[in-house]
C-alpha atoms as a PDB file:
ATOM      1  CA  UNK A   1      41.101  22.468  18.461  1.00  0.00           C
ATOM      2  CA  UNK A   2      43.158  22.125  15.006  1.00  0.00           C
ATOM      3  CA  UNK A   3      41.937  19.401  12.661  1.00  0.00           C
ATOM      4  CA  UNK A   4      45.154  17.918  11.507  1.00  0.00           C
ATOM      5  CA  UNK A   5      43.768  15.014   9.478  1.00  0.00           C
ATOM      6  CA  UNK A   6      40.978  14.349   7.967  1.00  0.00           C
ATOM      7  CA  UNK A   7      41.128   9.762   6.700  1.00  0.00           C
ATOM      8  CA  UNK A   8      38.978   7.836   4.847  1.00  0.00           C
ATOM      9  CA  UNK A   9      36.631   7.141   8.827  1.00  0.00           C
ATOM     10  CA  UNK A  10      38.436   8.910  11.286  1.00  0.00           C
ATOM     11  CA  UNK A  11      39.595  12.680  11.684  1.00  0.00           C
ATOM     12  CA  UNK A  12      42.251  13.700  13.829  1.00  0.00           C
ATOM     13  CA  UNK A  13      42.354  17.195  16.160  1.00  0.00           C
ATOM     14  CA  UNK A  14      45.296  18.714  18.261  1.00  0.00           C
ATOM     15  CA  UNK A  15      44.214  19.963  21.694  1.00  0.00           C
ATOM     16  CA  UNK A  16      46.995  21.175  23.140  1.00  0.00           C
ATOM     17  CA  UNK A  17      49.668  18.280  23.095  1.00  0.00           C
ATOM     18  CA  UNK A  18      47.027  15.542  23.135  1.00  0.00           C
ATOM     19  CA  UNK A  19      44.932  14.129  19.851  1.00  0.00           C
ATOM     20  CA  UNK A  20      41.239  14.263  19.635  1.00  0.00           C
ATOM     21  CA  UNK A  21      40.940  11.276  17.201  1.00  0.00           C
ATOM     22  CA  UNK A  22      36.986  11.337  16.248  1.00  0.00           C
ATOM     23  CA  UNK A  23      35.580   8.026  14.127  1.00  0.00           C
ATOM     24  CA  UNK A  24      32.785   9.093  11.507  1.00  0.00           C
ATOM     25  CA  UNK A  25      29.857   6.931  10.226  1.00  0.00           C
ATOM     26  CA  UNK A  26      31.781   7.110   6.845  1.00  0.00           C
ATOM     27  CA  UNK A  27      32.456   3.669   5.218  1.00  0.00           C
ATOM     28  CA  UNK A  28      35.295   2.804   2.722  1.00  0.00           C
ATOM     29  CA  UNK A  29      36.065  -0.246   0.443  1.00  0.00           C
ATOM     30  CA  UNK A  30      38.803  -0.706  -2.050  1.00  0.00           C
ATOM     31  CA  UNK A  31      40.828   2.666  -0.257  1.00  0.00           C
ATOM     32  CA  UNK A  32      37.515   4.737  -1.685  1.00  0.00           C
ATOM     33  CA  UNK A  33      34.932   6.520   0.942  1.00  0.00           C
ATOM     34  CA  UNK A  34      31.501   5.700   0.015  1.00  0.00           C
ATOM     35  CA  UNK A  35      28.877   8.812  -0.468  1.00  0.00           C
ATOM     36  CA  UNK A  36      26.506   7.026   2.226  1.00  0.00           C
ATOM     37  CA  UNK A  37      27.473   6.509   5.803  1.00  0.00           C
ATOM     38  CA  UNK A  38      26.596   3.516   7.778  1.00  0.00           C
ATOM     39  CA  UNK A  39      24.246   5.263  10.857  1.00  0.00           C
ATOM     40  CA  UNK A  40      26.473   4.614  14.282  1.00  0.00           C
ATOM     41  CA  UNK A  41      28.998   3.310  12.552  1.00  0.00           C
ATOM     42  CA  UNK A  42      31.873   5.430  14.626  1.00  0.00           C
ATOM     43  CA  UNK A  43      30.274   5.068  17.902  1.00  0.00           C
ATOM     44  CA  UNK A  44      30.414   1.308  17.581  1.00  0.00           C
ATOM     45  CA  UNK A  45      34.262   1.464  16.093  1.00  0.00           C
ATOM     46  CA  UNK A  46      35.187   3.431  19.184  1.00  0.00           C
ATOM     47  CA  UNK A  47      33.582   1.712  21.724  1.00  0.00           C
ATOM     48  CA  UNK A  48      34.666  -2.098  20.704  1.00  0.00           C
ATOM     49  CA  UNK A  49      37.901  -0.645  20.188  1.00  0.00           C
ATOM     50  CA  UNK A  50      38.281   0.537  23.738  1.00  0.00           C
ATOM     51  CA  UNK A  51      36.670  -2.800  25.271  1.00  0.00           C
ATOM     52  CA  UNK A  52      39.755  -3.845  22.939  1.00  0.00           C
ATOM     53  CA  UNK A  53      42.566  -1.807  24.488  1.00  0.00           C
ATOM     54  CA  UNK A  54      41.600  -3.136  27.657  1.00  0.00           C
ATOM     55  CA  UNK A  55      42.075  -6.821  26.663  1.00  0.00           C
ATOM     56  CA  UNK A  56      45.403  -6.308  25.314  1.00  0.00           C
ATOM     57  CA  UNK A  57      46.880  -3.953  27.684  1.00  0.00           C
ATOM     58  CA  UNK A  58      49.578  -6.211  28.464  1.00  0.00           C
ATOM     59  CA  UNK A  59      51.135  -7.173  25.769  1.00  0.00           C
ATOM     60  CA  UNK A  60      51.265  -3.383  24.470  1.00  0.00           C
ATOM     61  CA  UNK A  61      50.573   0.134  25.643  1.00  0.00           C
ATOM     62  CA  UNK A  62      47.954   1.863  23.660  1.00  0.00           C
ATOM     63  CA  UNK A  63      47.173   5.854  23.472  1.00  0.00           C
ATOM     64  CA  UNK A  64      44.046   6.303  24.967  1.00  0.00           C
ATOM     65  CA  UNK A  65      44.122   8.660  27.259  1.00  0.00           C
ATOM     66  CA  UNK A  66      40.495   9.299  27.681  1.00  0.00           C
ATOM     67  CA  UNK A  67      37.167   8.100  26.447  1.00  0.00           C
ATOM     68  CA  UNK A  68      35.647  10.683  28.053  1.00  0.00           C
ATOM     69  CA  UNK A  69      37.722  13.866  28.305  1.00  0.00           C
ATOM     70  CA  UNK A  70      36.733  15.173  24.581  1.00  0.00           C
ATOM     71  CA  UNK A  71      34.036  17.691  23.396  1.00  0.00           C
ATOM     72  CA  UNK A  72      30.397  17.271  23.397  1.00  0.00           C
ATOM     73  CA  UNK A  73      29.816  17.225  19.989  1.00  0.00           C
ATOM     74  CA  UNK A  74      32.170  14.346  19.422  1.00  0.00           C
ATOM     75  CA  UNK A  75      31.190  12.376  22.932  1.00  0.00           C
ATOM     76  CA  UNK A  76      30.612   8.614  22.206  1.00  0.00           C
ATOM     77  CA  UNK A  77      32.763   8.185  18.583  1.00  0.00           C
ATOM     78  CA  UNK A  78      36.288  10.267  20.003  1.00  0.00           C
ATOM     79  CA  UNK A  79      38.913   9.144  22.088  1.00  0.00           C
ATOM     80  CA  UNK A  80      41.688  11.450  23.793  1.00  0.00           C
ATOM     81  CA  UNK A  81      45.203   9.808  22.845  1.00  0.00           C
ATOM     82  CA  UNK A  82      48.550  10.391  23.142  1.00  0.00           C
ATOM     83  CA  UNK A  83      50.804  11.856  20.007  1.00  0.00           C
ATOM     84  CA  UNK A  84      52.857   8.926  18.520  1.00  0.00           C
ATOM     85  CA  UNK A  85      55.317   9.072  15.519  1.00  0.00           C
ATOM     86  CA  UNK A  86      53.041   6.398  13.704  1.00  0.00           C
ATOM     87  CA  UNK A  87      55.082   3.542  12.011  1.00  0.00           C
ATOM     88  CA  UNK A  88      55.254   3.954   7.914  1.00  0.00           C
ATOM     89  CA  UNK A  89      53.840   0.051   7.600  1.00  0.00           C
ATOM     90  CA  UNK A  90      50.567  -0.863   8.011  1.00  0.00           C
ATOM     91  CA  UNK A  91      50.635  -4.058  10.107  1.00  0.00           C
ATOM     92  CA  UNK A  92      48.292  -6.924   8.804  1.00  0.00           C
ATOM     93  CA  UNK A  93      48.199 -10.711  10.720  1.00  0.00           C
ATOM     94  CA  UNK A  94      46.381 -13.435   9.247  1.00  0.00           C
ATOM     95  CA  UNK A  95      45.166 -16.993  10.262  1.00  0.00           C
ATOM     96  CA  UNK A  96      43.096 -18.165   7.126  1.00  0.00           C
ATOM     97  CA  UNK A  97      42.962 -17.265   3.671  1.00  0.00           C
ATOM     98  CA  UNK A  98      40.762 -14.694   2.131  1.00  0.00           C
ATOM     99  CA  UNK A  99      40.460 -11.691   0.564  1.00  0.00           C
ATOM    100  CA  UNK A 100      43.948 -10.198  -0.425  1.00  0.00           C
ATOM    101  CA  UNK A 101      45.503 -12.791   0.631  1.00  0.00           C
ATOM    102  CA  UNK A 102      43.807 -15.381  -1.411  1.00  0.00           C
ATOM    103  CA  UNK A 103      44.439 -13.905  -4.807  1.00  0.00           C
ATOM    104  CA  UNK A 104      48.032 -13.398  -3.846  1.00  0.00           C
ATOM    105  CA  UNK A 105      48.456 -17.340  -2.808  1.00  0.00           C
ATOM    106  CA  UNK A 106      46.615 -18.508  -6.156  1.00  0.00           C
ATOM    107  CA  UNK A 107      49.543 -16.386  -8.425  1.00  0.00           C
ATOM    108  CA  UNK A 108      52.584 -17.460  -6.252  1.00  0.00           C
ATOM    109  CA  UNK A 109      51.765 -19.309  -3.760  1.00  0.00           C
ATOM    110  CA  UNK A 110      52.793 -17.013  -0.889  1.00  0.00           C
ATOM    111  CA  UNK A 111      51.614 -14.015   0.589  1.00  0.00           C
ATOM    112  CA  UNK A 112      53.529 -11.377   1.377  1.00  0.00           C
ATOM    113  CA  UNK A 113      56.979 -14.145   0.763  1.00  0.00           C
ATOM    114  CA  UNK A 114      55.545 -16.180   3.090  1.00  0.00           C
ATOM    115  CA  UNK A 115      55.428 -19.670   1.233  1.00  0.00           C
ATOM    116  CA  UNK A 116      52.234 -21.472   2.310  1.00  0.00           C
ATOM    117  CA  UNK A 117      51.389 -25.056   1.392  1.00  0.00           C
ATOM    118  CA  UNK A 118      50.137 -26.084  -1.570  1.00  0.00           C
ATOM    119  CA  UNK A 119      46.160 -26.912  -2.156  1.00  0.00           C
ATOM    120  CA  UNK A 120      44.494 -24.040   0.064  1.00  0.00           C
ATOM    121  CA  UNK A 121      41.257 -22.600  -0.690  1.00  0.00           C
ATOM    122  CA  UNK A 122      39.030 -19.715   0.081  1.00  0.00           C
ATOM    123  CA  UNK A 123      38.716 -19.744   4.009  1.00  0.00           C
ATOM    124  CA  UNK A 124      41.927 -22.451   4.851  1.00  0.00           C
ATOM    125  CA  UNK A 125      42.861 -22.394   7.870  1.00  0.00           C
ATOM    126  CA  UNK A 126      46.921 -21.290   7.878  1.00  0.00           C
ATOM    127  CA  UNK A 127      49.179 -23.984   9.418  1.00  0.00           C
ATOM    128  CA  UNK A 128      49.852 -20.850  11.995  1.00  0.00           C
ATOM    129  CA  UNK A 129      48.668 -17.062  12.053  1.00  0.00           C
ATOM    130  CA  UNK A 130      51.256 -14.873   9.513  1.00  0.00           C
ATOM    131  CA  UNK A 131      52.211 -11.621   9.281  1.00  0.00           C
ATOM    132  CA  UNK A 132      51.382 -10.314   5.946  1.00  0.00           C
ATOM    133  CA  UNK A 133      52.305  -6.211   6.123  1.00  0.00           C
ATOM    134  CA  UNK A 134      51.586  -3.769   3.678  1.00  0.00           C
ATOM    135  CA  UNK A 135      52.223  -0.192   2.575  1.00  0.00           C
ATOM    136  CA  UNK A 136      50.795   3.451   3.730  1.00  0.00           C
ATOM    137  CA  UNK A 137      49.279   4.465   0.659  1.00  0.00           C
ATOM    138  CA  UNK A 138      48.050   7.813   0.011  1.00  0.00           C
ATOM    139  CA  UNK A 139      43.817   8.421   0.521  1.00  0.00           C
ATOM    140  CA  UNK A 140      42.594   6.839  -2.995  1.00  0.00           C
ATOM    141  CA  UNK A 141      45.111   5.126  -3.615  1.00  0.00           C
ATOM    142  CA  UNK A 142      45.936   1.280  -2.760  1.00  0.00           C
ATOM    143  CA  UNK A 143      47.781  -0.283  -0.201  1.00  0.00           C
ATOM    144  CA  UNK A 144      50.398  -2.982  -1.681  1.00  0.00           C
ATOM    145  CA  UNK A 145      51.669  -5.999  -0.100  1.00  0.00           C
ATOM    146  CA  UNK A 146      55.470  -6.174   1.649  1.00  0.00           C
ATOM    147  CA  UNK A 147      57.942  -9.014   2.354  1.00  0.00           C
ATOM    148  CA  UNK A 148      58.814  -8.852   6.215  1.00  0.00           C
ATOM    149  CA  UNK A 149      62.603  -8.382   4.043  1.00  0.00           C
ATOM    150  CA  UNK A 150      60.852  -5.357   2.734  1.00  0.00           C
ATOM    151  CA  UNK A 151      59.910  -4.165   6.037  1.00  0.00           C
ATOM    152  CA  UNK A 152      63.434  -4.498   7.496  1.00  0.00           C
ATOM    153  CA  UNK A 153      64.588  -2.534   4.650  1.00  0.00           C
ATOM    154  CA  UNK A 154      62.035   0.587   5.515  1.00  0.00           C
ATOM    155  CA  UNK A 155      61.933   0.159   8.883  1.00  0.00           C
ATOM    156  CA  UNK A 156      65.035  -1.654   9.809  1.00  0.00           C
ATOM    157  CA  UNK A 157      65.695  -5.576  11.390  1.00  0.00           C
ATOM    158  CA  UNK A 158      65.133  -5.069  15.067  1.00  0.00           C
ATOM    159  CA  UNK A 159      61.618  -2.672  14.458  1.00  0.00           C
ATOM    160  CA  UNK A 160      60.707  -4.667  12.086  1.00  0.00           C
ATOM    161  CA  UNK A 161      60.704  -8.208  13.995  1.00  0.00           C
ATOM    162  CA  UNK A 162      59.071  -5.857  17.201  1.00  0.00           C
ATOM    163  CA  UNK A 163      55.974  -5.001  14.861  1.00  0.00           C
ATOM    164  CA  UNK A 164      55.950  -8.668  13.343  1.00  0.00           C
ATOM    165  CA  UNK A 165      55.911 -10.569  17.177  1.00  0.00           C
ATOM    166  CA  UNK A 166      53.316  -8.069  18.349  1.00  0.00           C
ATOM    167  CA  UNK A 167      51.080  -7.992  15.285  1.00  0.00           C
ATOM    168  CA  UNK A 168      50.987 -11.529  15.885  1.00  0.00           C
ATOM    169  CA  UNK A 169      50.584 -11.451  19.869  1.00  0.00           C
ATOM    170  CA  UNK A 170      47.456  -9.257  19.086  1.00  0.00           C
ATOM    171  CA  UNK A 171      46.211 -11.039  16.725  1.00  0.00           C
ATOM    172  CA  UNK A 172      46.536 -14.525  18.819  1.00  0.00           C
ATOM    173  CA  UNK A 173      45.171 -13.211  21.944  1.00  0.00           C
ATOM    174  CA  UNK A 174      41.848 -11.327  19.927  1.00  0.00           C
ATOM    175  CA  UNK A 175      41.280 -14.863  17.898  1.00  0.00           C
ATOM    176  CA  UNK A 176      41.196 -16.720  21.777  1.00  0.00           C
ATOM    177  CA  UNK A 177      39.005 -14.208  22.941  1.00  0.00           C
ATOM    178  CA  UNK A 178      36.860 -14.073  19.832  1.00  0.00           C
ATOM    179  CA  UNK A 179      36.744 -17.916  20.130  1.00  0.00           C
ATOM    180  CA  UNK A 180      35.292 -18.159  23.532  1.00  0.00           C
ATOM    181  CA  UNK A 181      32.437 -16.169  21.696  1.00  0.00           C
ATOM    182  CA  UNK A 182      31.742 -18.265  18.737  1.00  0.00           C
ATOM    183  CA  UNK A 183      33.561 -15.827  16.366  1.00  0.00           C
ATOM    184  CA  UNK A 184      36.314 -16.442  14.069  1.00  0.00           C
ATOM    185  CA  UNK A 185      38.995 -13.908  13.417  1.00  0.00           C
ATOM    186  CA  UNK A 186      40.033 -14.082   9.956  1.00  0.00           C
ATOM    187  CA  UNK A 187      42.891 -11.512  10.063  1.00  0.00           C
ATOM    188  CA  UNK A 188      43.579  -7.788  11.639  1.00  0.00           C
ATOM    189  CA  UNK A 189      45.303  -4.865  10.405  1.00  0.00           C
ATOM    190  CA  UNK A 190      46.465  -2.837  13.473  1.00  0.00           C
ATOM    191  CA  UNK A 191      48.356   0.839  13.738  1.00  0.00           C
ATOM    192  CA  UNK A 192      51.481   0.998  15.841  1.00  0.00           C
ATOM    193  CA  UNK A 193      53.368   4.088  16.750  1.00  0.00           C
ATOM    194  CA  UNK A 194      56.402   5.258  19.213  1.00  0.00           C
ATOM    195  CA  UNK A 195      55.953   7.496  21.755  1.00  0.00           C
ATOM    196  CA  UNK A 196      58.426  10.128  22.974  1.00  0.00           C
ATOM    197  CA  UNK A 197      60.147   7.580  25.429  1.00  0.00           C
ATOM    198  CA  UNK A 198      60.804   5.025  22.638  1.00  0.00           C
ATOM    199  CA  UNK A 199      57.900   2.821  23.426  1.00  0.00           C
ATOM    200  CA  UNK A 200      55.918   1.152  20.819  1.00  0.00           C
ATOM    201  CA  UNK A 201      52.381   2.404  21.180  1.00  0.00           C
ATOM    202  CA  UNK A 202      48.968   0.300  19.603  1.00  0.00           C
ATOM    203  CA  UNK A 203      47.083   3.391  18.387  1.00  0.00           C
ATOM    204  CA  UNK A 204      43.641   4.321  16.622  1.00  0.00           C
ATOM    205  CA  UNK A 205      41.618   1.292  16.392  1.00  0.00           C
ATOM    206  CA  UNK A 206      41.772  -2.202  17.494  1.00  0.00           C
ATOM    207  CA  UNK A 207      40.118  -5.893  16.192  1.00  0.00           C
ATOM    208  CA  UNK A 208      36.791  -3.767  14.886  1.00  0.00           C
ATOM    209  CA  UNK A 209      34.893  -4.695  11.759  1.00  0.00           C
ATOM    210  CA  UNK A 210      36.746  -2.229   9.924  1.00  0.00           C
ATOM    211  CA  UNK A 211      40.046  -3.212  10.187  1.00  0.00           C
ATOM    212  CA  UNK A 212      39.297  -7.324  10.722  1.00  0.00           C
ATOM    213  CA  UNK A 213      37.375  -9.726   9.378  1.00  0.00           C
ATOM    214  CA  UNK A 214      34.985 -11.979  11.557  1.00  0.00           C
ATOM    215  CA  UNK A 215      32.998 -14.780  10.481  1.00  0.00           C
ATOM    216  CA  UNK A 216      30.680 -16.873  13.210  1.00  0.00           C
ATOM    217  CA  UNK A 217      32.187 -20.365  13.936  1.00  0.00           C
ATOM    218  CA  UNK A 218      29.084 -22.249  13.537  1.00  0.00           C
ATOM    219  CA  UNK A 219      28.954 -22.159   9.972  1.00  0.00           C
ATOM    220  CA  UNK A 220      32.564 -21.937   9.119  1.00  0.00           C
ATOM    221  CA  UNK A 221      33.504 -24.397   6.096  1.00  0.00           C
ATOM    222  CA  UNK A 222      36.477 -23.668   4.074  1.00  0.00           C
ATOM    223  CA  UNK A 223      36.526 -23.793   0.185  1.00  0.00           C
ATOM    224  CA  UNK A 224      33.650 -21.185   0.134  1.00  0.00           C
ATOM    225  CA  UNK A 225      33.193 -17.675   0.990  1.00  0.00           C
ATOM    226  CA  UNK A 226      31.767 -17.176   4.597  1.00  0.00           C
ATOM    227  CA  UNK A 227      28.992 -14.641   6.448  1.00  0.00           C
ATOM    228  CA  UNK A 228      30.730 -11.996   7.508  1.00  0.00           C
ATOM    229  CA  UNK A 229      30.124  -9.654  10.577  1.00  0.00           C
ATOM    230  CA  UNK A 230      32.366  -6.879   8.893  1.00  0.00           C
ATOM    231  CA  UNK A 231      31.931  -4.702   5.609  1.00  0.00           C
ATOM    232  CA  UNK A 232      32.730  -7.884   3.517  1.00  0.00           C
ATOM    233  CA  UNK A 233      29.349  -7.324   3.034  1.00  0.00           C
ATOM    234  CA  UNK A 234      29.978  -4.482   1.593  1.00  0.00           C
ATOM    235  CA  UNK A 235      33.071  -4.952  -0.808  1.00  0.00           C
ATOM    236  CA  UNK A 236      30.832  -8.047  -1.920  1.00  0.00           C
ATOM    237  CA  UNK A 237      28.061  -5.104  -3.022  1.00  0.00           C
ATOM    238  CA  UNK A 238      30.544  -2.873  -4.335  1.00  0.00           C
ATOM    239  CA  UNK A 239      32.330  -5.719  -6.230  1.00  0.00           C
ATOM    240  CA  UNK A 240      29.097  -6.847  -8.048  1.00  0.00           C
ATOM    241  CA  UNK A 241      27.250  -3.348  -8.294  1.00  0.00           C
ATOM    242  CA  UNK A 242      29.508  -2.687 -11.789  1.00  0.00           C
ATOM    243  CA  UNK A 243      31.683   0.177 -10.070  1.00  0.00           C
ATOM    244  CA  UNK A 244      34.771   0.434 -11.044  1.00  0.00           C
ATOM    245  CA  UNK A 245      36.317   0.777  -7.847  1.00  0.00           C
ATOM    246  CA  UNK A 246      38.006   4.125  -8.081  1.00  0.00           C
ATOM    247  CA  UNK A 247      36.099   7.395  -7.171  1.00  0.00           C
ATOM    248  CA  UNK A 248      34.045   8.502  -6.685  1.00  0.00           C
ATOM    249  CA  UNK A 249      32.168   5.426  -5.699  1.00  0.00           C
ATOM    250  CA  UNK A 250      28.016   4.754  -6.081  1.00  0.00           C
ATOM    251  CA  UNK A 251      25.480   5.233  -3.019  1.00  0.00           C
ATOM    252  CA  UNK A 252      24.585   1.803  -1.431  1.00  0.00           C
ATOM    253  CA  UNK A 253      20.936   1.121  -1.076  1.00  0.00           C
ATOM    254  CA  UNK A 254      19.335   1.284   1.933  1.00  0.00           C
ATOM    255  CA  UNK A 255      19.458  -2.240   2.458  1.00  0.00           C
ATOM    256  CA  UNK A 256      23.060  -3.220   1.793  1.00  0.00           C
ATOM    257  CA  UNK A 257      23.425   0.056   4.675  1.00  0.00           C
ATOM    258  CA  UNK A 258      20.844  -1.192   6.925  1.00  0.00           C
ATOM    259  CA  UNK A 259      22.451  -5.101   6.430  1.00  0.00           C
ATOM    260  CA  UNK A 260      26.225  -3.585   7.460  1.00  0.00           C
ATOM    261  CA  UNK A 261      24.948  -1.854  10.367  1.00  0.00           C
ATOM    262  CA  UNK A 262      23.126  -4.908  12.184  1.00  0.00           C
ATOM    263  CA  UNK A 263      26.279  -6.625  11.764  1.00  0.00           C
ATOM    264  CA  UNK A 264      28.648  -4.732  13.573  1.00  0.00           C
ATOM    265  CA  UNK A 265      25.727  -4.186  16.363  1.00  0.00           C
ATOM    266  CA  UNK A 266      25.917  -8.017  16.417  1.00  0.00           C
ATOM    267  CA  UNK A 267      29.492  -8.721  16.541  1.00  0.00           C
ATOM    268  CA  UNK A 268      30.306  -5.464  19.313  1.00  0.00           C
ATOM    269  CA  UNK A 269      27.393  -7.356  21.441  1.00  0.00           C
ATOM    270  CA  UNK A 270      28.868 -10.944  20.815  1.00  0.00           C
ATOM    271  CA  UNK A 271      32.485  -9.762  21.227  1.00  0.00           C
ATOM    272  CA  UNK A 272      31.924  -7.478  24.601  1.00  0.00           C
ATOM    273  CA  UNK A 273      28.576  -9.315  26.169  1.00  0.00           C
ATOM    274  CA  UNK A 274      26.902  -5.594  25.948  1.00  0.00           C
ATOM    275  CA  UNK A 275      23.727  -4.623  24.827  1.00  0.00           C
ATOM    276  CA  UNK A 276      23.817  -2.075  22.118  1.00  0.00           C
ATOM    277  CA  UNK A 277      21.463   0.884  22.922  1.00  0.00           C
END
């Protein structure tokens, strides 16, 4: 095997014409790795993002190959998938108002030049689920928001409403799902790619605490920030800890690592009805 990539969680191998794509236990906020990994973290990723691929099958073809077909070292975090020419937009939908997309409302009341009514606060619920895209940026550096005219620009019109109406298929069908569970899915950032054959491909991971944010619908109340089964937790450390957030970034106490990890034990349980062991 050839390691290709090396991201911020996830490194990715050529075996022959496949990809090994391996998920670490490394944790990033504000496009910075943090020195201390989160134990399990990549077994977890990989395995709610495969119960994932499953539930969404058809609305879009994904590039798992095999969960099982990689090497020994890597069994239980890797996934065998399929080579993709990986679109240059990272695809972001949204249903309520947070993070990001929250400070970008209270300047100009859009996000992403989609106008939103006036009034929201922290947590509103969106008068329907947006697509808010961003840019690829380089490891340590920031992603920064798009207009879907943007997009069309980069990408071009007919690609560009393809990744909007599937973002947001994706996102719909993970909030119903989540629902049934008592979860709330704030918003998702997904990967898509093309295959050889022209098809549009969902690749690495899926509607995980790493690349969504889920907050239990029992104490949901807008106007205030909510618990959060993801690494909110986190960014909410890293935010008040006096970092700077460029690197390299501080160790997190053994708490704020031991906190992270029992939540995404407890959302992959809640989400797939399986015991973690």
């Amino acid at each position: 095997m050839e390691l290709l990539h090396s991201g911020k969680v996830r490194d990715v191998y050529a075996d022959g014409d496949d990809l090994i794509l391996v998920a670490s236990d490394r944790i990033s906020v504000y496009d910075v790795v943090l020195p201390t990994p989160i134990p399990d973290k990549g077994k977890l990723l990989t395995a709610l993002s495969l119960w994932w691929f499953e539930q969404l099958a058809d609305l879009v073809p994904h590039h798992v190959i095999s969960a099982t077909d990689v090497p020994a070292e890597f069994a239980g975090r890797a996934i065998r998938c399929r080579r993709l020419e990986m679109v240059p937009v990272e695809c972001v939908a949204r249903g309520f108002l947070t993070g990001g997309g929250l400070k970008e409302y209270e300047r100009t009341g859009a996000v992403s030049g989609v106008e939103l009514p006036r009034g929201l606060v922290e947590a509103s619920i969106l008068p329907e689920p947006i697509f808010t895209p961003s840019t690829k940026a380089p490891m340590g550096e920031h992603d920064q928001p798009m207009t879907f005219a943007e997009v069309v620009d980069k990408v071009g019109a007919q690609t560009a409403e393809r990744l909007r109406q599937v973002t947001i298929d994706i996102y719909c069908r993970g909030t119903e799902l989540a629902a049934q569970r008592g979860i709330l899915v704030a918003d998702t950032k997904i990967e898509l790619g093309w295959a050889a054959d022209g098809t549009l491909v969902l690749a690495d991971e899926v509607l995980t605490p790493d690349s969504s944010r889920f907050w239990p619908a029992e104490s949901y109340q807008p106007g205030r920030a909510q618990f959060s089964y993801d690494k909110q937790y986190v960014r909410d450390w890293a935010a008040s800890s006096g970092w700077n957030k460029q690197a390299p970034a501080p160790e997190a106490p053994a708490e704020v690592v031991e906190a992270t990890r029992a939540r995404y034990v407890d959302v992959y349980e809640k989400l797939t009805g399986n015991r973690w062991e």
